[in-house]
PDB file of N, CA and C in Angstrom:
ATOM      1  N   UNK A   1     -13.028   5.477  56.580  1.00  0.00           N
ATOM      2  CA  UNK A   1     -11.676   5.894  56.336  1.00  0.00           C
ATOM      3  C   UNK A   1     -11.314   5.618  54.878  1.00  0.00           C
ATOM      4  N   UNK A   2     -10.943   6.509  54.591  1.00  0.00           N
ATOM      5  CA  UNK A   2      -9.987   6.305  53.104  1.00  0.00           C
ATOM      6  C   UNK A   2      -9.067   5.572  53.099  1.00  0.00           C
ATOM      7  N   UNK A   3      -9.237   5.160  51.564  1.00  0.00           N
ATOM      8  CA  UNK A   3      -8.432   3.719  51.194  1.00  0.00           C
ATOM      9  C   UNK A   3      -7.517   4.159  50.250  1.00  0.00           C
ATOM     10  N   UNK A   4      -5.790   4.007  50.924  1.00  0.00           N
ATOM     11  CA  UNK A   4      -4.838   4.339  50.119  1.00  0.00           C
ATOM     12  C   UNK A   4      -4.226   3.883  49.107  1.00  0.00           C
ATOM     13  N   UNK A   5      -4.420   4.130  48.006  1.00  0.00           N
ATOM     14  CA  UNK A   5      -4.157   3.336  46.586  1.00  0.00           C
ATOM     15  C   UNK A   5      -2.573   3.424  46.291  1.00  0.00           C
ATOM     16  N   UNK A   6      -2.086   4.068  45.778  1.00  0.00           N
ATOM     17  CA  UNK A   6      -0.761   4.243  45.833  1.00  0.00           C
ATOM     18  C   UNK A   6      -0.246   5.595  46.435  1.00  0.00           C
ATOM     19  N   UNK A   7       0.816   5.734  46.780  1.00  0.00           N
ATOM     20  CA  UNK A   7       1.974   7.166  47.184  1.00  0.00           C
ATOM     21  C   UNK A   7       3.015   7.076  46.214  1.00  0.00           C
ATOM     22  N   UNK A   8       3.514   8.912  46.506  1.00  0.00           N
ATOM     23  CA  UNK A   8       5.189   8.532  46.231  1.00  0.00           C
ATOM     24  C   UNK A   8       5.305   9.793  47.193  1.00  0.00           C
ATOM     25  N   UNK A   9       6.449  10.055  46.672  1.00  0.00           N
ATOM     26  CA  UNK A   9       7.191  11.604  47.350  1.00  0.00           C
ATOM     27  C   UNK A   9       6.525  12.784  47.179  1.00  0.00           C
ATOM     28  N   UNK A  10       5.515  12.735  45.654  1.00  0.00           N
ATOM     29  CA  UNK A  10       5.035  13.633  45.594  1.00  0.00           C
ATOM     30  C   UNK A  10       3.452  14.038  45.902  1.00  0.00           C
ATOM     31  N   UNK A  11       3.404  13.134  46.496  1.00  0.00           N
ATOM     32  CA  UNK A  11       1.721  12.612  46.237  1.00  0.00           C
ATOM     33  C   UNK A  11       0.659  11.192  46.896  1.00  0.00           C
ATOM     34  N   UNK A  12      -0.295  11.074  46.395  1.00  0.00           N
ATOM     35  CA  UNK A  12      -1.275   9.875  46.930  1.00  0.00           C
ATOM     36  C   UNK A  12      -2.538   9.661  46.000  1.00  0.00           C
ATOM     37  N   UNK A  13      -2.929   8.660  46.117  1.00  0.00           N
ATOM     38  CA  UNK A  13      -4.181   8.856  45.649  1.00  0.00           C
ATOM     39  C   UNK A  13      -4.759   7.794  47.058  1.00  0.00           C
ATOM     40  N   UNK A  14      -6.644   8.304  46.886  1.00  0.00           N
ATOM     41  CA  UNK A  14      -6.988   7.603  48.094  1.00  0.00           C
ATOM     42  C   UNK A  14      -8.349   7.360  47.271  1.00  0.00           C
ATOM     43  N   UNK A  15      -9.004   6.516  47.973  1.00  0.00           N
ATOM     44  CA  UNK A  15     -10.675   6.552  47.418  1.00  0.00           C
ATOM     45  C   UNK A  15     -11.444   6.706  48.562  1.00  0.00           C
ATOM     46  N   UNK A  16     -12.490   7.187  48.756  1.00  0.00           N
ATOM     47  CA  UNK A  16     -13.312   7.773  49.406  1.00  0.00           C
ATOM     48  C   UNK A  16     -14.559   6.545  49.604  1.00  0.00           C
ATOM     49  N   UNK A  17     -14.590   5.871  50.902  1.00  0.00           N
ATOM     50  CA  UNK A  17     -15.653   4.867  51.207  1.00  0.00           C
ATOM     51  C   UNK A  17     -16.816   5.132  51.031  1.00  0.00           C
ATOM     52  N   UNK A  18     -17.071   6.430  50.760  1.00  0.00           N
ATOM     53  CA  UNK A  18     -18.790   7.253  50.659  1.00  0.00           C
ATOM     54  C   UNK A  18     -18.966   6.914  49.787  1.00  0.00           C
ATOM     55  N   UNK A  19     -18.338   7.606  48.744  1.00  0.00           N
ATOM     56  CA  UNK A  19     -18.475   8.158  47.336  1.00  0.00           C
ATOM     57  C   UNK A  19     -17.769   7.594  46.156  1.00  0.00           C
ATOM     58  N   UNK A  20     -16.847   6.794  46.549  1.00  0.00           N
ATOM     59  CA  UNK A  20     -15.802   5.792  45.300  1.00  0.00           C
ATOM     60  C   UNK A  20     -15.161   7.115  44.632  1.00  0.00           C
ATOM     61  N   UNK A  21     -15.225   8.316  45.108  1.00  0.00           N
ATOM     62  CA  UNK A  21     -13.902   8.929  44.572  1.00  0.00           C
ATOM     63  C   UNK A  21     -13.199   8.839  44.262  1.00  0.00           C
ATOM     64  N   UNK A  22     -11.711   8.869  43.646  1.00  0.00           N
ATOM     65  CA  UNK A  22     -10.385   9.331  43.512  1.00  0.00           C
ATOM     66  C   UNK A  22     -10.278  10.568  44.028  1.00  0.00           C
ATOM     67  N   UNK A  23      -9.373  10.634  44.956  1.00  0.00           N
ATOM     68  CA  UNK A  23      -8.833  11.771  45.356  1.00  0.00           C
ATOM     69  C   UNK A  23      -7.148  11.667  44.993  1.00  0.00           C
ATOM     70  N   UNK A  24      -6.874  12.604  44.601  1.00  0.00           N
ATOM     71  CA  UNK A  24      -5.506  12.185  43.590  1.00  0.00           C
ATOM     72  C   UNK A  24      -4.877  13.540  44.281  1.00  0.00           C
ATOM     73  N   UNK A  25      -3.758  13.787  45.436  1.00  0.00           N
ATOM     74  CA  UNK A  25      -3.268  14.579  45.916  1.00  0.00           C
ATOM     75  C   UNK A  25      -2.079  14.498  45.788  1.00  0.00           C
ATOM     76  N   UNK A  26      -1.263  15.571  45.189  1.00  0.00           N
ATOM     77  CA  UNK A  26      -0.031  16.022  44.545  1.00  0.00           C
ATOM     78  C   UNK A  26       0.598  17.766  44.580  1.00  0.00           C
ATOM     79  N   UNK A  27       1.643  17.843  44.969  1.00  0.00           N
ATOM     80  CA  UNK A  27       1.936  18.902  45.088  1.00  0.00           C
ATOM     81  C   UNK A  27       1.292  19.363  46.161  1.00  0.00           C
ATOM     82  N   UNK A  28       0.902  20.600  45.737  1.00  0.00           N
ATOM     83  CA  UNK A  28      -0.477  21.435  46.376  1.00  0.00           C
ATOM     84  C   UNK A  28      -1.315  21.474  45.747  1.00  0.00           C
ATOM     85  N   UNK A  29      -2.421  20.229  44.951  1.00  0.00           N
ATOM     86  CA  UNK A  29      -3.335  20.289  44.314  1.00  0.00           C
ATOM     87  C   UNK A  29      -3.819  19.363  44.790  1.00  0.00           C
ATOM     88  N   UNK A  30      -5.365  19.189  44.558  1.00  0.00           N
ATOM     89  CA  UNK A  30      -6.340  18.115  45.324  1.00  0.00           C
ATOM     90  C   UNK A  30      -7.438  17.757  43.859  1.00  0.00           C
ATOM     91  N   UNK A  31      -7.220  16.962  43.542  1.00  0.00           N
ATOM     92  CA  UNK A  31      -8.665  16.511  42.819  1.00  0.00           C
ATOM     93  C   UNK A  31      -9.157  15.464  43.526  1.00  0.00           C
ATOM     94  N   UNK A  32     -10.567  15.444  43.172  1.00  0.00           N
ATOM     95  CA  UNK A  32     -11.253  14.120  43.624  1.00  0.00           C
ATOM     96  C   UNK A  32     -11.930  14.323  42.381  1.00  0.00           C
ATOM     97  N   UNK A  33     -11.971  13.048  42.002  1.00  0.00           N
ATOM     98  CA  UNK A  33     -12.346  12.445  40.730  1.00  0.00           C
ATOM     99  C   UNK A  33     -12.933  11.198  40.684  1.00  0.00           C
ATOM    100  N   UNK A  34     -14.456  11.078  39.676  1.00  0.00           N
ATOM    101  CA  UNK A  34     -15.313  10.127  39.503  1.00  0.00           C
ATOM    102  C   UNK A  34     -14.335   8.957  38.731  1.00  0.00           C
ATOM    103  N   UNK A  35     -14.305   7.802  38.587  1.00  0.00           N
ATOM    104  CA  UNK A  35     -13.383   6.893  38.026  1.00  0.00           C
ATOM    105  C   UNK A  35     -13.296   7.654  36.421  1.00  0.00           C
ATOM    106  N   UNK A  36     -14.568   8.076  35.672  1.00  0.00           N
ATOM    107  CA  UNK A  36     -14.556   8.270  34.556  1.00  0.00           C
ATOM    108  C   UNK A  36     -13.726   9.586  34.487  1.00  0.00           C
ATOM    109  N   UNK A  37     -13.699  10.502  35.365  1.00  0.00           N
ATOM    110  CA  UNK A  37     -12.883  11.686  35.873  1.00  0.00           C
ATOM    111  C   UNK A  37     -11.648  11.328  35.549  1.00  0.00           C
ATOM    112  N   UNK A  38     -11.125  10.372  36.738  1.00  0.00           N
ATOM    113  CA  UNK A  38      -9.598   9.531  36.555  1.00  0.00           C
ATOM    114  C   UNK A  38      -9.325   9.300  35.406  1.00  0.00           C
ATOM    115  N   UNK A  39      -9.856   8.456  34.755  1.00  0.00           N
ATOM    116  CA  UNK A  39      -9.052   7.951  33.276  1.00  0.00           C
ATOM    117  C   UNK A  39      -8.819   8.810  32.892  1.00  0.00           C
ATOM    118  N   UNK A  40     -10.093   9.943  32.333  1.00  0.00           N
ATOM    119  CA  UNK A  40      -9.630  11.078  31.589  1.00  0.00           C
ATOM    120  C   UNK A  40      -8.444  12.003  31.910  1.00  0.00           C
ATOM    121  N   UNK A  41      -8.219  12.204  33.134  1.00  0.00           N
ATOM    122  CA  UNK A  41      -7.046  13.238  33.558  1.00  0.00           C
ATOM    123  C   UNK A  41      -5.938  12.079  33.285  1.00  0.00           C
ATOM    124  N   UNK A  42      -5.842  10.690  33.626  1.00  0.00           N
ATOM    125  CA  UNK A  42      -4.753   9.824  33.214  1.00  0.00           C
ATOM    126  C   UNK A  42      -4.404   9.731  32.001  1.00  0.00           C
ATOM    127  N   UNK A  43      -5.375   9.600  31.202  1.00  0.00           N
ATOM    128  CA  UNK A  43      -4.464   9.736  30.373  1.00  0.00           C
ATOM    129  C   UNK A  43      -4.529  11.061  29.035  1.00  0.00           C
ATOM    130  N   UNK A  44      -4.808  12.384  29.785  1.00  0.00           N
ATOM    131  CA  UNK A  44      -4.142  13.720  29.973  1.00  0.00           C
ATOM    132  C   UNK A  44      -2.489  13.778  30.272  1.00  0.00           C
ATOM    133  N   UNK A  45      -2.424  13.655  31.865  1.00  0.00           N
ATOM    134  CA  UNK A  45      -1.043  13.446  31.710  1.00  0.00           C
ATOM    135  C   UNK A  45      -0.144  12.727  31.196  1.00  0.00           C
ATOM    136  N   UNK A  46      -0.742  11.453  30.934  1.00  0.00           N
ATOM    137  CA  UNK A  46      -0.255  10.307  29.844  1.00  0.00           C
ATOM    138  C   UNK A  46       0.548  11.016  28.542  1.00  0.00           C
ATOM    139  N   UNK A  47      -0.331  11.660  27.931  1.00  0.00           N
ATOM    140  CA  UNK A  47      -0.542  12.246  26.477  1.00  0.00           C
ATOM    141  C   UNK A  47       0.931  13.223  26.960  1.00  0.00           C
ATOM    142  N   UNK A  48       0.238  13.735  27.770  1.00  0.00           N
ATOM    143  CA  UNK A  48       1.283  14.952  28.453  1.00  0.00           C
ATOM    144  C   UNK A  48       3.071  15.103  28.309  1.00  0.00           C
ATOM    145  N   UNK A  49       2.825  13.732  29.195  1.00  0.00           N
ATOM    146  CA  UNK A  49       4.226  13.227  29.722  1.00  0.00           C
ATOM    147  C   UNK A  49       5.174  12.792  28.525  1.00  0.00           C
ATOM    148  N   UNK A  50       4.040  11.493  27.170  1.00  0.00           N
ATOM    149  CA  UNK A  50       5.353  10.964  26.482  1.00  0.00           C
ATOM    150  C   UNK A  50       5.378  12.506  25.518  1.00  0.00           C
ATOM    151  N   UNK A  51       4.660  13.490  25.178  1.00  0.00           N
ATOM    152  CA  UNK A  51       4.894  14.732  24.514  1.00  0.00           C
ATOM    153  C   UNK A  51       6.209  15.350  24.827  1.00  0.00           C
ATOM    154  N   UNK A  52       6.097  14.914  25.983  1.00  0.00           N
ATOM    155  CA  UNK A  52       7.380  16.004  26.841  1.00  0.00           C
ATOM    156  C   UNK A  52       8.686  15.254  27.287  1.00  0.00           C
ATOM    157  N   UNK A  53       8.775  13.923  27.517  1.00  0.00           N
ATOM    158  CA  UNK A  53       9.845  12.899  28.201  1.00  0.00           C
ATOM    159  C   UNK A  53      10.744  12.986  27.361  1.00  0.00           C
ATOM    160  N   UNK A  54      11.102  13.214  26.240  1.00  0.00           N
ATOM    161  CA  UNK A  54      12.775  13.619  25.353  1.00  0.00           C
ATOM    162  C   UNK A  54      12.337  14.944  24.837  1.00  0.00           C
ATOM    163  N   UNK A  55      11.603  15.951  25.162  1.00  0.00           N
ATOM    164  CA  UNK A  55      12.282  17.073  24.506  1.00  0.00           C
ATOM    165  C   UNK A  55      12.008  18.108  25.910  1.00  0.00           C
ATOM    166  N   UNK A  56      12.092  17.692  27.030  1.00  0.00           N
ATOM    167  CA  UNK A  56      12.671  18.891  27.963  1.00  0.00           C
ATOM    168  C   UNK A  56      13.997  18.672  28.491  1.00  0.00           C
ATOM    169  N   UNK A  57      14.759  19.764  27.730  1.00  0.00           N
ATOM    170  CA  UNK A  57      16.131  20.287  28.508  1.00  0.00           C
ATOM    171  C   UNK A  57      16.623  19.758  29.705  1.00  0.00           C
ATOM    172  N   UNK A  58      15.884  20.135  30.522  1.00  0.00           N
ATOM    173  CA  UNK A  58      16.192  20.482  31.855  1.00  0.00           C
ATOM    174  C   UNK A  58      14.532  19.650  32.685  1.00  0.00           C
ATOM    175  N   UNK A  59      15.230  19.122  33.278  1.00  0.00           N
ATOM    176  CA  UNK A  59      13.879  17.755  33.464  1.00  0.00           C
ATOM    177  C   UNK A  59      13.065  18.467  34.999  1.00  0.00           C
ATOM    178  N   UNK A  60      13.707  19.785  35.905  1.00  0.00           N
ATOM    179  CA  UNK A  60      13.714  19.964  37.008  1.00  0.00           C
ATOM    180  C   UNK A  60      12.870  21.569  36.529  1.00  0.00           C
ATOM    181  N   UNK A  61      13.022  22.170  35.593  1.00  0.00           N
ATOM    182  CA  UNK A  61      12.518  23.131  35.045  1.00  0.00           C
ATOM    183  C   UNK A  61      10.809  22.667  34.591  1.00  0.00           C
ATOM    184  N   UNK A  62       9.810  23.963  35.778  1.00  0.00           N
ATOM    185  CA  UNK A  62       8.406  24.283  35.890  1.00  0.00           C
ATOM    186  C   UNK A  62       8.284  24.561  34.194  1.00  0.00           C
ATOM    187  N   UNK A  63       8.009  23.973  33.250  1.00  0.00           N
ATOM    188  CA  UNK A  63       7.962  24.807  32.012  1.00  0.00           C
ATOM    189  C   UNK A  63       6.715  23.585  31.052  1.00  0.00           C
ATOM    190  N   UNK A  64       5.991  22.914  31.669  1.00  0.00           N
ATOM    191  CA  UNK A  64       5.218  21.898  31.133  1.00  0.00           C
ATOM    192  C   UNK A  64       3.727  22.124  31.832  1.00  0.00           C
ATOM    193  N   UNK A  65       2.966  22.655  30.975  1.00  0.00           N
ATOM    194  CA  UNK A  65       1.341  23.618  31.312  1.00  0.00           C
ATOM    195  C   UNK A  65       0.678  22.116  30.843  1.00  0.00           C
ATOM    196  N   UNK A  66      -0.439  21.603  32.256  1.00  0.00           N
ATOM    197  CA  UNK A  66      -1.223  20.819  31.551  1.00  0.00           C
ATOM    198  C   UNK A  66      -2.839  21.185  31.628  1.00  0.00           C
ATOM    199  N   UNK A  67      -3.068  21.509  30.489  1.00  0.00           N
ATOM    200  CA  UNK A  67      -4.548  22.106  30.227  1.00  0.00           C
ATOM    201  C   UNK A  67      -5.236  21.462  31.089  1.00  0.00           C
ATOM    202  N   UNK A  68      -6.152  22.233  31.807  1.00  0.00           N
ATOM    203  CA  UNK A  68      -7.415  21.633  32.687  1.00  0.00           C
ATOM    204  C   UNK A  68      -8.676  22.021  31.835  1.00  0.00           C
ATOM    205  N   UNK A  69      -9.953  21.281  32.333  1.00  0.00           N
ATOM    206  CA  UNK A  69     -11.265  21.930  31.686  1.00  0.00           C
ATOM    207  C   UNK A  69     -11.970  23.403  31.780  1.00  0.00           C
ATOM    208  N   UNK A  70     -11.023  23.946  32.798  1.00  0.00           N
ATOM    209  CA  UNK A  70     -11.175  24.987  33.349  1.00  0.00           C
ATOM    210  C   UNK A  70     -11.046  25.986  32.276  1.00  0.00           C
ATOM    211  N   UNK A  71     -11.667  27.315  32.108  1.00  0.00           N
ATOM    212  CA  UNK A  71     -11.198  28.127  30.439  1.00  0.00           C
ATOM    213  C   UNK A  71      -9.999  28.753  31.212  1.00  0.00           C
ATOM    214  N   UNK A  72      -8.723  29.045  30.834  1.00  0.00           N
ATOM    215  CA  UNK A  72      -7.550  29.767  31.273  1.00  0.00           C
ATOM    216  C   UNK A  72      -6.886  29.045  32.466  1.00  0.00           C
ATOM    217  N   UNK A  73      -7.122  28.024  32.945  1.00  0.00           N
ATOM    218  CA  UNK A  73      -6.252  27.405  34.085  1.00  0.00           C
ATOM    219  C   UNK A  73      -5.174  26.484  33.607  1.00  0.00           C
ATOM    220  N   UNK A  74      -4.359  26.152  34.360  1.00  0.00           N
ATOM    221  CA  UNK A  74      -3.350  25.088  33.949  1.00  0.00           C
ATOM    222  C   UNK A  74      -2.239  24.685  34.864  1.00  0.00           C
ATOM    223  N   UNK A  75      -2.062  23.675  35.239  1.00  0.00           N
ATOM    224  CA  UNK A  75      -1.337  23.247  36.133  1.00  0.00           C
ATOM    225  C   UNK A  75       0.285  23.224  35.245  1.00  0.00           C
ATOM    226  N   UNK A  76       1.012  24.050  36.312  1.00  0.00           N
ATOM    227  CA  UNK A  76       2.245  23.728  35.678  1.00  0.00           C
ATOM    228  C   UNK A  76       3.648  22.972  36.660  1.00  0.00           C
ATOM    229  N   UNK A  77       4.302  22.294  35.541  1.00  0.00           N
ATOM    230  CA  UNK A  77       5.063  21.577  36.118  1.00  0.00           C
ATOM    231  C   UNK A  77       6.676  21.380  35.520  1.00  0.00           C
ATOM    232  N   UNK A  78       7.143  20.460  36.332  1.00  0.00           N
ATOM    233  CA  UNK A  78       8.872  19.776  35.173  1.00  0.00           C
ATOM    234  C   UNK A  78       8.203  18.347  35.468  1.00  0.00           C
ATOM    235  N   UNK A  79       9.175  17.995  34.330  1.00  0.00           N
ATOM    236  CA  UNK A  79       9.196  16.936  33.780  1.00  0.00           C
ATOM    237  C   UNK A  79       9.546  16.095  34.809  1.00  0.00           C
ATOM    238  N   UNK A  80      10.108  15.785  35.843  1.00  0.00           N
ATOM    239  CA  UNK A  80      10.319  15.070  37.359  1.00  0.00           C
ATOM    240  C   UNK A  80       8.566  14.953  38.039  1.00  0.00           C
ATOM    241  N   UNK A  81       8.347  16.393  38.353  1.00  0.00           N
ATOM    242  CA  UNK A  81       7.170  16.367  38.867  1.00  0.00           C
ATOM    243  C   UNK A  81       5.618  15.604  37.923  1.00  0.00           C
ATOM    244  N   UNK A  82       5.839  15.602  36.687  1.00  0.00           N
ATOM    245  CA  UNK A  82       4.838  15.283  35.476  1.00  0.00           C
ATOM    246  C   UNK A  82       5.118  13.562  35.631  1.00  0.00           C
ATOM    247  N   UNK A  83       6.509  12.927  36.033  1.00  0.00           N
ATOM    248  CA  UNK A  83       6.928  11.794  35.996  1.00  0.00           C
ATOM    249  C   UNK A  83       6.105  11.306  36.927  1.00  0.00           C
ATOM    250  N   UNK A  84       6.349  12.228  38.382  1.00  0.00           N
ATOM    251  CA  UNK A  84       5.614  11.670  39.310  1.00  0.00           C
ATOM    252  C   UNK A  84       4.169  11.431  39.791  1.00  0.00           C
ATOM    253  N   UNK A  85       3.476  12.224  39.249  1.00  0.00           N
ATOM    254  CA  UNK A  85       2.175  12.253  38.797  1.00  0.00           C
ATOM    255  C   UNK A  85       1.600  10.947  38.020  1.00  0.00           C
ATOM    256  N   UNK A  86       2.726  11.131  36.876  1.00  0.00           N
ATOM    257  CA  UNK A  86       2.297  10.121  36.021  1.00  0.00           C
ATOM    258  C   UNK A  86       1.959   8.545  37.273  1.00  0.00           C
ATOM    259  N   UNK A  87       3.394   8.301  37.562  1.00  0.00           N
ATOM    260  CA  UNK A  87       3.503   7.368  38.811  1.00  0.00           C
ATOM    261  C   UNK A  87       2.186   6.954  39.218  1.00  0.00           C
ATOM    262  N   UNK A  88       1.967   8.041  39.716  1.00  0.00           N
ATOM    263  CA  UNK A  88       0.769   7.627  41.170  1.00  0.00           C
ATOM    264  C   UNK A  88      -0.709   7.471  39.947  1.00  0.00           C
ATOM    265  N   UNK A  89      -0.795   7.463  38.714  1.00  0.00           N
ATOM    266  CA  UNK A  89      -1.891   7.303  37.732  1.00  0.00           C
ATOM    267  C   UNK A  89      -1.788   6.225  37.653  1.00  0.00           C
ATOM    268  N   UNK A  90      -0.943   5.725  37.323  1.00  0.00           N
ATOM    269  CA  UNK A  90      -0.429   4.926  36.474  1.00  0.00           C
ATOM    270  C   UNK A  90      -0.565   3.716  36.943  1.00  0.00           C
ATOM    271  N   UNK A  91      -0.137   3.994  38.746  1.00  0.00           N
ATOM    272  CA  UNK A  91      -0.032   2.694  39.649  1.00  0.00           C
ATOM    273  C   UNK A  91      -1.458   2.391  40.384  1.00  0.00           C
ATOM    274  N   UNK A  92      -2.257   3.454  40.930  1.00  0.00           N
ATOM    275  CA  UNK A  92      -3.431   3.462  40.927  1.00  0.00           C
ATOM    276  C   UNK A  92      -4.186   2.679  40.240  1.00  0.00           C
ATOM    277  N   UNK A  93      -4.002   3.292  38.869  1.00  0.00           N
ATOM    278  CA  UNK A  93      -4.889   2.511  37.617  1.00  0.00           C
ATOM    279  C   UNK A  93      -4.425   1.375  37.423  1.00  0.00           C
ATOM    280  N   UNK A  94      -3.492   0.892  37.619  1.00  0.00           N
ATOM    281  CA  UNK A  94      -3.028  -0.560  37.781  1.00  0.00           C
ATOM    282  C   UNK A  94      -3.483  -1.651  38.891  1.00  0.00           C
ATOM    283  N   UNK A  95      -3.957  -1.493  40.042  1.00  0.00           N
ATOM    284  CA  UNK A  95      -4.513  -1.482  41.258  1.00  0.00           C
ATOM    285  C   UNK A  95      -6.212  -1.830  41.020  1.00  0.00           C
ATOM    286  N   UNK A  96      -6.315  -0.826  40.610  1.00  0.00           N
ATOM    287  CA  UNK A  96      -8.161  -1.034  40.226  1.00  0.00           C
ATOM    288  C   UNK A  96      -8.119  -1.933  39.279  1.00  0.00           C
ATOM    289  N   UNK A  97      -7.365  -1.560  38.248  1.00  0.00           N
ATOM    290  CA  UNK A  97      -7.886  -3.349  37.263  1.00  0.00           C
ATOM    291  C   UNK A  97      -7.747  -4.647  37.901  1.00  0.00           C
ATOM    292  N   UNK A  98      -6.495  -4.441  38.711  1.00  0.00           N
ATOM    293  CA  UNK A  98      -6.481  -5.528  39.634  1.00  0.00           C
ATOM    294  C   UNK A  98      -7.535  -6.089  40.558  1.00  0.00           C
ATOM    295  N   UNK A  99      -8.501  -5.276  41.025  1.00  0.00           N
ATOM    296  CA  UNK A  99      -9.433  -5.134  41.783  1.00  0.00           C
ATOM    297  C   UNK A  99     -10.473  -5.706  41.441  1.00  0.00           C
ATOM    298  N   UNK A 100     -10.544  -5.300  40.079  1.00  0.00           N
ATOM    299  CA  UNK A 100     -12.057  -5.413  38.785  1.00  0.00           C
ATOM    300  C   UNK A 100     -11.830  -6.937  38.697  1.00  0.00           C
ATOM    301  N   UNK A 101     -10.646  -7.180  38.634  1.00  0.00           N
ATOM    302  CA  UNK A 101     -10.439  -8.631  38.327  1.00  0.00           C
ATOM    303  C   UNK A 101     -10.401  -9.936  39.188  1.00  0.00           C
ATOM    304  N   UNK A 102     -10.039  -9.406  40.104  1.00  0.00           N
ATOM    305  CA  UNK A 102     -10.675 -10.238  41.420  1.00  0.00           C
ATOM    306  C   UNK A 102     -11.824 -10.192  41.757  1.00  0.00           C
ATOM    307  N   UNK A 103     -12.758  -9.250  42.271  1.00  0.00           N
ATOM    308  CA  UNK A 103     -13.875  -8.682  42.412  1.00  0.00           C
ATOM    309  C   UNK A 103     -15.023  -8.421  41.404  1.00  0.00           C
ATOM    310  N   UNK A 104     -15.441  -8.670  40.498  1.00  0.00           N
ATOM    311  CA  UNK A 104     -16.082  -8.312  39.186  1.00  0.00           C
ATOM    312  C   UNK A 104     -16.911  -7.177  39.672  1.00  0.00           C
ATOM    313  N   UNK A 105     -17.377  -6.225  39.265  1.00  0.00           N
ATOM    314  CA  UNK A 105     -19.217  -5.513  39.853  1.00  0.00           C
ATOM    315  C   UNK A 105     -19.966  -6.517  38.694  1.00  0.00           C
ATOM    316  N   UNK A 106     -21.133  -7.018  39.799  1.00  0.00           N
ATOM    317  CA  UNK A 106     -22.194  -7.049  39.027  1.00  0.00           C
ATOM    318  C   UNK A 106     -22.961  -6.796  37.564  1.00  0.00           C
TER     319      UNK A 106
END
């Protein structure tokens, strides 16, 4: 069974007992992501978010594209939803260091 790292309203992240995944589920989008996966998209939206946290208008307005590796794809969002995302990165990744630090690997 999957191990639930953090939630919010918009979302979850879980890790996968097989595979040490991230599965980072939001909206209607699903990644599962290698830890080295994770950071990188964290702090993507990281970059993302303080770019965007004082200069969108309208914080509820879809108008914030975050480039994927994909050629022409892009997840789009508002600045609420980019917040919340951020959230569940943020707290996640807070969680695992916690983890690392109790637990060392080898």
């Amino acid at each position: 069974m999957a191990t639930f790292l953090h939630h919010n309203d918009f979302g979850y992240c879980a890790r996968c007992p097989r595979t040490y995944h991230l599965h980072v589920c939001f909206g209607n989008v699903a990644l599962a992501a290698t830890p080295a996966e994770f950071a990188e998209f964290r702090r993507t939206v990281a970059e993302t978010w303080q770019h965007h946290c004082l200069r969108t208008a309208d914080p509820e307005a879809r108008c914030i594209a975050l480039r994927t590796p994909a050629p022409r794809l892009a997840l789009v969002f508002s600045l609420v939803e980019l917040a919340q995302l951020r959230d569940i990165l943020e707290n996640t990744a807070l969680l695992l260091e916690v983890e690392e630090l109790l637990h060392p690997s080898s």
